[in-house]
Protein backbone atom coordinates (compact mmCIF):
# COMPACT_ATOMS: atom_id res chain seq x y z
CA UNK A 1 -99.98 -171.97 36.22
CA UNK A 2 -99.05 -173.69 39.53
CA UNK A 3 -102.00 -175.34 39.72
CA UNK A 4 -101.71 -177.24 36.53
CA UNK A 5 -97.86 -177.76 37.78
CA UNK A 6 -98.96 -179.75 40.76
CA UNK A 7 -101.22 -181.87 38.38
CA UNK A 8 -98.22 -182.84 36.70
CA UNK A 9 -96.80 -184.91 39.44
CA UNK A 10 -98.76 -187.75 41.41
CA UNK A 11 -97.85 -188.40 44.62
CA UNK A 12 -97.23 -192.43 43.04
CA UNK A 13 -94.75 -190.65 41.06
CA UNK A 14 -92.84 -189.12 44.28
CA UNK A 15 -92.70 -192.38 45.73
CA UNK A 16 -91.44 -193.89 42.24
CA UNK A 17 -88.68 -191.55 42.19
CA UNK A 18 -87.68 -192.29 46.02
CA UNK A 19 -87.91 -195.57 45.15
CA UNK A 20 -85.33 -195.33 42.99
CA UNK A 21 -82.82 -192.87 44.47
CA UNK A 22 -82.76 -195.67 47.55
CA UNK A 23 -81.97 -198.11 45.46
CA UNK A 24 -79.30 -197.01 43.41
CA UNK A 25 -77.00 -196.78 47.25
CA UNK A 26 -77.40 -200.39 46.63
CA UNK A 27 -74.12 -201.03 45.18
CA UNK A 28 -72.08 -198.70 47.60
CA UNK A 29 -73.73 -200.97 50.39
CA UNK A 30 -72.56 -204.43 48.80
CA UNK A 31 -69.36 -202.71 48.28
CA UNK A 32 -68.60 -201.97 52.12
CA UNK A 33 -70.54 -205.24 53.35
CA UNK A 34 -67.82 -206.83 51.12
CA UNK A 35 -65.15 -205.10 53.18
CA UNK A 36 -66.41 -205.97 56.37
CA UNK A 37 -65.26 -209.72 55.58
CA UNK A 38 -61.84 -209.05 54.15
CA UNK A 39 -59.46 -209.94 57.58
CA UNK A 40 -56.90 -207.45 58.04
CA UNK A 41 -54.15 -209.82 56.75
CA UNK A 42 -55.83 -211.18 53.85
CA UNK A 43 -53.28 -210.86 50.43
CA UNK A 44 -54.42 -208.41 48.22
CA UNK A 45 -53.84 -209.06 44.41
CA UNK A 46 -53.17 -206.20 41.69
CA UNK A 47 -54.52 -208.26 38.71
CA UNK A 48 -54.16 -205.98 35.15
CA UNK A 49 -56.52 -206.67 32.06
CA UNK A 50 -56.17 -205.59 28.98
CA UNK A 51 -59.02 -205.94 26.61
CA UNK A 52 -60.83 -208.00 29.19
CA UNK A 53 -57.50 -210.30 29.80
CA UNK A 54 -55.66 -210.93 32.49
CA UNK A 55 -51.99 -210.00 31.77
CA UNK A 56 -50.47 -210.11 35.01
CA UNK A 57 -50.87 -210.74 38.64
CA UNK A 58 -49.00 -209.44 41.39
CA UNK A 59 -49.12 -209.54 45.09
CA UNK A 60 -48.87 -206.43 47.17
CA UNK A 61 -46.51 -206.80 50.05
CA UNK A 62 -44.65 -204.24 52.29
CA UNK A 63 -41.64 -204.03 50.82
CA UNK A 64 -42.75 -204.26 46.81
CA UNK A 65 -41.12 -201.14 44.71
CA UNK A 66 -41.56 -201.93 40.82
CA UNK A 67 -42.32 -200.07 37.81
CA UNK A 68 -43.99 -201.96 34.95
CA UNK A 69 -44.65 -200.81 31.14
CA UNK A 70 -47.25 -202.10 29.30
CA UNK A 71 -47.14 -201.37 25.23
CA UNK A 72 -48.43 -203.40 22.11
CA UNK A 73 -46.30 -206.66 23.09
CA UNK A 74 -48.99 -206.75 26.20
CA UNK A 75 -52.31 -206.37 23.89
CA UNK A 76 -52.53 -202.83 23.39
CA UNK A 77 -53.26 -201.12 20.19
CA UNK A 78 -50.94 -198.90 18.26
CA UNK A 79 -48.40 -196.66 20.27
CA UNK A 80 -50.60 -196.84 23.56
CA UNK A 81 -48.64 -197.68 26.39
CA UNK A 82 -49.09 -197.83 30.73
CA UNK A 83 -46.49 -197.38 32.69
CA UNK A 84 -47.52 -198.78 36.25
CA UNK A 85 -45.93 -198.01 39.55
CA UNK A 86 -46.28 -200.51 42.72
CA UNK A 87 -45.23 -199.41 46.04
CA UNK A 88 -45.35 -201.04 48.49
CA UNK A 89 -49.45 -201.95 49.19
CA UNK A 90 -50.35 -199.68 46.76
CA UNK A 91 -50.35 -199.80 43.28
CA UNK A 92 -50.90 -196.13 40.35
CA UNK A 93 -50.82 -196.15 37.02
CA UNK A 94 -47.97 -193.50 36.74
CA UNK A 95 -47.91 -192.55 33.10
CA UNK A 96 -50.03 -193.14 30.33
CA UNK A 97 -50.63 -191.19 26.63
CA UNK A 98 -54.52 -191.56 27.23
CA UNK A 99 -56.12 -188.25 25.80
CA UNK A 100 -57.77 -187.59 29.79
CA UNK A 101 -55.70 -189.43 31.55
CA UNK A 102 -58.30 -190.21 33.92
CA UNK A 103 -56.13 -193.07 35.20
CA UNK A 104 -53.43 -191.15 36.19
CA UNK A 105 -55.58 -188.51 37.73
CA UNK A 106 -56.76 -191.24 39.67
CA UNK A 107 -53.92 -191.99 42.25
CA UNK A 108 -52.72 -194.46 44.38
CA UNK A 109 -55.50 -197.73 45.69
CA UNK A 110 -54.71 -200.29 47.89
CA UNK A 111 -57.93 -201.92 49.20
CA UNK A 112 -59.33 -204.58 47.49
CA UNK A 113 -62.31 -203.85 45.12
CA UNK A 114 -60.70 -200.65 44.04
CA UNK A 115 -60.35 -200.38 40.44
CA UNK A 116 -58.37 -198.28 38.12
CA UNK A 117 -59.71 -197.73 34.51
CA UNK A 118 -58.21 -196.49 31.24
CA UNK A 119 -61.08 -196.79 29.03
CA UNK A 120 -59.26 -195.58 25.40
CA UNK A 121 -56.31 -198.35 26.03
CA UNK A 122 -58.88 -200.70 27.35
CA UNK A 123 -56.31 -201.18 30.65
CA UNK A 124 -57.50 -201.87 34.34
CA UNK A 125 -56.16 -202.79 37.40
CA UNK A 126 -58.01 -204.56 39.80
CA UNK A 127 -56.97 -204.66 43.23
CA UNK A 128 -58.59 -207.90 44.76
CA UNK A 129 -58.01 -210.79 47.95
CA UNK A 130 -58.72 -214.57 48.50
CA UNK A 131 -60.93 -214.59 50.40
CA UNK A 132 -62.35 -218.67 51.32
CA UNK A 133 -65.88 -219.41 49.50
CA UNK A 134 -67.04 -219.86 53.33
CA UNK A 135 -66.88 -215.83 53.51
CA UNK A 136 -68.38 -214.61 50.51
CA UNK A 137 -71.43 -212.63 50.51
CA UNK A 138 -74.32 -213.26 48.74
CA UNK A 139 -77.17 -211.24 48.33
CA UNK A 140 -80.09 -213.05 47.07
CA UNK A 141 -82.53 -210.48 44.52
């Protein structure tokens, strides 16, 4: 029986499956090399979509302190609603009638590239920075 076991798997198959466990880190890397080029004072942005649009856009600064509701007047569907807390450079979605409520459980962010999702209401927040096209990264594939 172990015999036929180690027939099973070819040594190209090992390397196939190392292969690909290396390369799915690729994302967390262009995620940090992405930090590395955001200066310390950049302004971050809390942008919030709804169905894919851009509702609102607010700057995070030291002394922000604001709580925001989103309902069915913002895009959302039925008796869904958001409410969204910003202090100071960070930004939660507070309260929200999502079944999980994943988004809630999911705290305070405040660097850019963090994201806050609340898939049934189709609601993010995007935390983000402008950053000149001089600094961008690109990664050729």
């Amino acid at each position: 029986m172990k015999n036929h076991r180690k027939l099973m798997i070819k040594p190209l198959d090992v390397l196939l499956i190392v292969l690909m466990m290396s390369l799915s880190f690729v994302p967390l890397g262009v995620f940090f090399a992405s930090q590395l080029n955001v200066p310390a004072d950049a302004p971050v942005y809390a942008v919030i979509l709804i169905n894919g649009t851009e509702v609102d856009r607010f700057r995070l600064t030291d002394d922000a302190n604001h709580l925001y509701t989103y309902t069915n007047a913002h895009g959302l569907t039925g008796n869904q609603y958001n409410i969204v807390e910003i202090q100071g450079m960070r930004i939660r979605v507070q309260a929200d009638n999502s079944p999980d409520q994943i988004g809630v459980n999911m705290g305070w962010i405040s660097r850019p590239g963090q994201t806050i999702v609340v898939l049934p209401h189709r609601f993010l927040i995007r935390l983000e920075t402008s950053i000149p096209d001089s600094e961008e990264i690109i990664i050729p594939f």
